[in-house]
Protein backbone atom coordinates (compact mmCIF):
# COMPACT_ATOMS: atom_id res chain seq x y z
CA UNK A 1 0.00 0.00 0.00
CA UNK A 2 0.99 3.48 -0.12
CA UNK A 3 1.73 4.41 -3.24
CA UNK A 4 0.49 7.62 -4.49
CA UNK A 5 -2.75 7.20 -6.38
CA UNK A 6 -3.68 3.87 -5.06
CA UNK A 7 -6.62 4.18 -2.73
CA UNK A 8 -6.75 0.49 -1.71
CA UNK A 9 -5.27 -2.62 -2.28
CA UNK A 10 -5.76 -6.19 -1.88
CA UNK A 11 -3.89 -8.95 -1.64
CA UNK A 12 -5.53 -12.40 -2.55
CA UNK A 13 -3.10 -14.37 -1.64
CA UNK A 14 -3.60 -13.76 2.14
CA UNK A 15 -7.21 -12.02 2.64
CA UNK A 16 -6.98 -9.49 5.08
CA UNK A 17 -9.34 -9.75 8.07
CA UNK A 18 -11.30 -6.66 6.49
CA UNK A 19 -12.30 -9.54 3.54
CA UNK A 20 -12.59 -12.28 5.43
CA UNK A 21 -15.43 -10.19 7.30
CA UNK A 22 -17.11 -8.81 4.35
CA UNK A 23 -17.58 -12.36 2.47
CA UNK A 24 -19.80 -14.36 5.22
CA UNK A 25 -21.76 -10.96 5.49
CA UNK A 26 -22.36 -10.72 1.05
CA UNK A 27 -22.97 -14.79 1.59
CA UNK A 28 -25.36 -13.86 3.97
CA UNK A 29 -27.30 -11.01 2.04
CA UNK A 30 -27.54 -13.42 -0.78
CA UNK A 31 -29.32 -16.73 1.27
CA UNK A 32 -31.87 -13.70 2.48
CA UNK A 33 -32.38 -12.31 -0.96
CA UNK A 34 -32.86 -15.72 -2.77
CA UNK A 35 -35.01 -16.76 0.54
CA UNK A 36 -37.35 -13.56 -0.05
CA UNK A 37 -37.98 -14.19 -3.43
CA UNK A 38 -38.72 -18.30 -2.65
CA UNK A 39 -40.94 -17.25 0.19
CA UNK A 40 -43.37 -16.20 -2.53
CA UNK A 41 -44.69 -19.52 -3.04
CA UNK A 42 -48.14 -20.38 -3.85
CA UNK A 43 -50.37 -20.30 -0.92
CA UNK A 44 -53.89 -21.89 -0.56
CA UNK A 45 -55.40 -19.79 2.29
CA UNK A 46 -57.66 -22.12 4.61
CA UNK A 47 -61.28 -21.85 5.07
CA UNK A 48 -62.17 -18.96 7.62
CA UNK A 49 -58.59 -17.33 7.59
CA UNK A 50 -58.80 -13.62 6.58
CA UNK A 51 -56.69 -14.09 3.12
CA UNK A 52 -59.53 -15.95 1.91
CA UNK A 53 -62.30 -13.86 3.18
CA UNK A 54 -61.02 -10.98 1.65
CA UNK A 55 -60.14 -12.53 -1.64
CA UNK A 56 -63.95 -13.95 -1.86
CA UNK A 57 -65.43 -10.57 -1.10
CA UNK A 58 -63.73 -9.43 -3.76
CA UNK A 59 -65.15 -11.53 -6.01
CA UNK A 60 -68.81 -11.36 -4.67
CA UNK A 61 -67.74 -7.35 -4.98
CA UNK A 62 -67.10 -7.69 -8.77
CA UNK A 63 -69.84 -6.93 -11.29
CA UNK A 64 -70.64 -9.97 -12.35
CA UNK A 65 -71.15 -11.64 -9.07
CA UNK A 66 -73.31 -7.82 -7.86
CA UNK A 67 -75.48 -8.61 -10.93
CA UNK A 68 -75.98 -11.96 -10.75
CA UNK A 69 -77.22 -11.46 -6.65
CA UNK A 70 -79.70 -9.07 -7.73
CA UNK A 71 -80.86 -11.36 -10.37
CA UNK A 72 -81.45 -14.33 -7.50
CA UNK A 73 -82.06 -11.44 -4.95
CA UNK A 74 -80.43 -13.08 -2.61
CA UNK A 75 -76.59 -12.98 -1.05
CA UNK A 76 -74.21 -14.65 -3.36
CA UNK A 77 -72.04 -17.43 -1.83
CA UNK A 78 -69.31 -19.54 -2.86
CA UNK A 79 -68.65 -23.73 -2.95
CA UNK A 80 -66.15 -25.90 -4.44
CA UNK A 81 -63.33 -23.07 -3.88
CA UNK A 82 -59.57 -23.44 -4.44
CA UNK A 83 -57.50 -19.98 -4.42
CA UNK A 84 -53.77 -20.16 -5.49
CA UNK A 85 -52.38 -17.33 -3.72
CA UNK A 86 -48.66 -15.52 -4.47
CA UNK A 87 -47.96 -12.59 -2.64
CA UNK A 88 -50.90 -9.98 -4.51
CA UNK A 89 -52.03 -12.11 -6.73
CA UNK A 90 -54.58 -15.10 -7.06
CA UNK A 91 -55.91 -17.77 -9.18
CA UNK A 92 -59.46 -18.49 -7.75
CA UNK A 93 -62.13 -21.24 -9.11
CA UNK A 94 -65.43 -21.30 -7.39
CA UNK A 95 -68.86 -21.47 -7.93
CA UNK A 96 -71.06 -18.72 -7.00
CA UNK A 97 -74.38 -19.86 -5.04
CA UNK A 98 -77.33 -19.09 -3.11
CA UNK A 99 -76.95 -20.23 0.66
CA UNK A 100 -80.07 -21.90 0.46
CA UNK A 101 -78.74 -23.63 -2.80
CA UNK A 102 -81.87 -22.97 -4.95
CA UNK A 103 -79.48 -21.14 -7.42
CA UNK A 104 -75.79 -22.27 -8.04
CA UNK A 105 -73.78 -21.93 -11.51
CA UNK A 106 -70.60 -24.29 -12.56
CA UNK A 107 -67.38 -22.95 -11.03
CA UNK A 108 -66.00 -19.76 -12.48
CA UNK A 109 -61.87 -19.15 -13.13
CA UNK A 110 -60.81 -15.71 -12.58
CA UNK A 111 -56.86 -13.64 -11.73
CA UNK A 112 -57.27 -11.62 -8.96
CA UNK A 113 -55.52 -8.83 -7.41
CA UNK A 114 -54.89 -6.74 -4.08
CA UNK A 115 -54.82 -3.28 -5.08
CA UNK A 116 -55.04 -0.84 -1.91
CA UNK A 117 -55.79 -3.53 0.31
CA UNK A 118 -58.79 -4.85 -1.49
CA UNK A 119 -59.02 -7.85 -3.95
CA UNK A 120 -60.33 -7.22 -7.26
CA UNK A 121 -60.95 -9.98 -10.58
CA UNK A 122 -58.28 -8.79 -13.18
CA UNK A 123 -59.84 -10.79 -15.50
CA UNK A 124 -62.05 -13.98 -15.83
CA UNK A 125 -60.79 -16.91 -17.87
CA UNK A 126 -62.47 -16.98 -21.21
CA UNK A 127 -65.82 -18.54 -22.25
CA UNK A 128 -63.58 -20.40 -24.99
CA UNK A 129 -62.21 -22.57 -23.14
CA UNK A 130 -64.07 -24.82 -21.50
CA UNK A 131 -66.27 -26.04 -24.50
CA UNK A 132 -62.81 -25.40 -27.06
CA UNK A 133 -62.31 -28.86 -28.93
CA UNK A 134 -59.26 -29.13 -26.81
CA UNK A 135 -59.68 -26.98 -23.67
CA UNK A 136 -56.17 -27.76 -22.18
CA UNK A 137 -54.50 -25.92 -25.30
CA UNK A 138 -57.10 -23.14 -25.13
CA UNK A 139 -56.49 -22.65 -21.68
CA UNK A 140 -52.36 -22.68 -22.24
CA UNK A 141 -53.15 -20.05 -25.15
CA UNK A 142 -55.37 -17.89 -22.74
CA UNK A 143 -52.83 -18.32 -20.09
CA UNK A 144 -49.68 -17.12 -22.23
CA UNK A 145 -52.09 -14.16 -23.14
CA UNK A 146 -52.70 -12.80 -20.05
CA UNK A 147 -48.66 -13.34 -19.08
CA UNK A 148 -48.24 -10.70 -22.32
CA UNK A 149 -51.00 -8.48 -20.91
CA UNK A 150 -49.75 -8.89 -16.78
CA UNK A 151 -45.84 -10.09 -16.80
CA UNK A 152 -45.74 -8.93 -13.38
CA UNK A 153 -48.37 -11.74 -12.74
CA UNK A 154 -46.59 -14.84 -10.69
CA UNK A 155 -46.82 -17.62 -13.74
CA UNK A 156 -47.17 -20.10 -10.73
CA UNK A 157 -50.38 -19.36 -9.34
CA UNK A 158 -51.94 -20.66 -12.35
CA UNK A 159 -52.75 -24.65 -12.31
CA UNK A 160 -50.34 -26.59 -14.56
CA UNK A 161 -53.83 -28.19 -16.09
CA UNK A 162 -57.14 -27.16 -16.80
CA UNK A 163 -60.16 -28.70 -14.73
């Protein structure tokens, strides 16, 4: 060291103590980055627990589901519900039913969203799909669509297959 114009030097040969503190600490930072972005694994929020409240009232908030409750004129529940939860976003199938179960309709897909601290339906999966002539490669074609349309959307929420 020393010499004019040099502001630091190393030596690798024989890491200084100065190095041999700064490596466990970057090793460190990088297990809690990589852990951060793993711990945004699909969740499937239990039945009762607040995640899943909210993300059903946001669907029975949506337009669809306000319309078709004053068409029964009654509240609008849900059976048969799976959510696939990552971080703000959601894939959610369910159907949407009376409680007394005089009206019910087959299970609806839709991408959710918590914007603001309330979930909202980004978009609905098509009516193409189900009765395509192959609705596993309709579904894969609406799915890559919607990536182009919402990259910031976790790919993984979305089932590998469509029921």
């Amino acid at each position: 060291m020393g010499q004019p114009g040099k502001i630091f030097e190393v030596d690798l040969r024989s890491p200084s103590e100065e190095v041999m503190k700064v490596v466990p600490a970057a090793l460190i930072f990088g297990i809690m980055v990589a852990g951060a972005a793993i711990g945004h694994e699909v969740q499937q929020p239990a039945a009762g627990s607040p995640d899943r409240k909210a993300i059903l009232d946001g669907l029975r908030e949506n337009e669809v589901m306000r319309r078709l409750s004053a068409e029964w004129k009654a509240k609008i529940v849900f059976s048969h519900v799976t959510i696939r939860q990552a971080k703000d976003w959601a894939w959610v199938v369910a159907s949407a039913q009376t409680e007394d179960e005089k009206h019910i309709i087959e299970p609806l897909s839709s991408v959710m969203r918590e914007k603001g601290g309330r979930w909202q339906v980004v978009e609905f999966i098509s009516d193409e799909v189900a009765p395509a002539d192959n609705p596993e490669a309709a579904y894969r074609a609406w799915r890559a669509q919607f990536m182009g349309r919402h990259p910031d959307c976790p790919a993984r929420i979305f089932p590998e297959k469509f029921d």
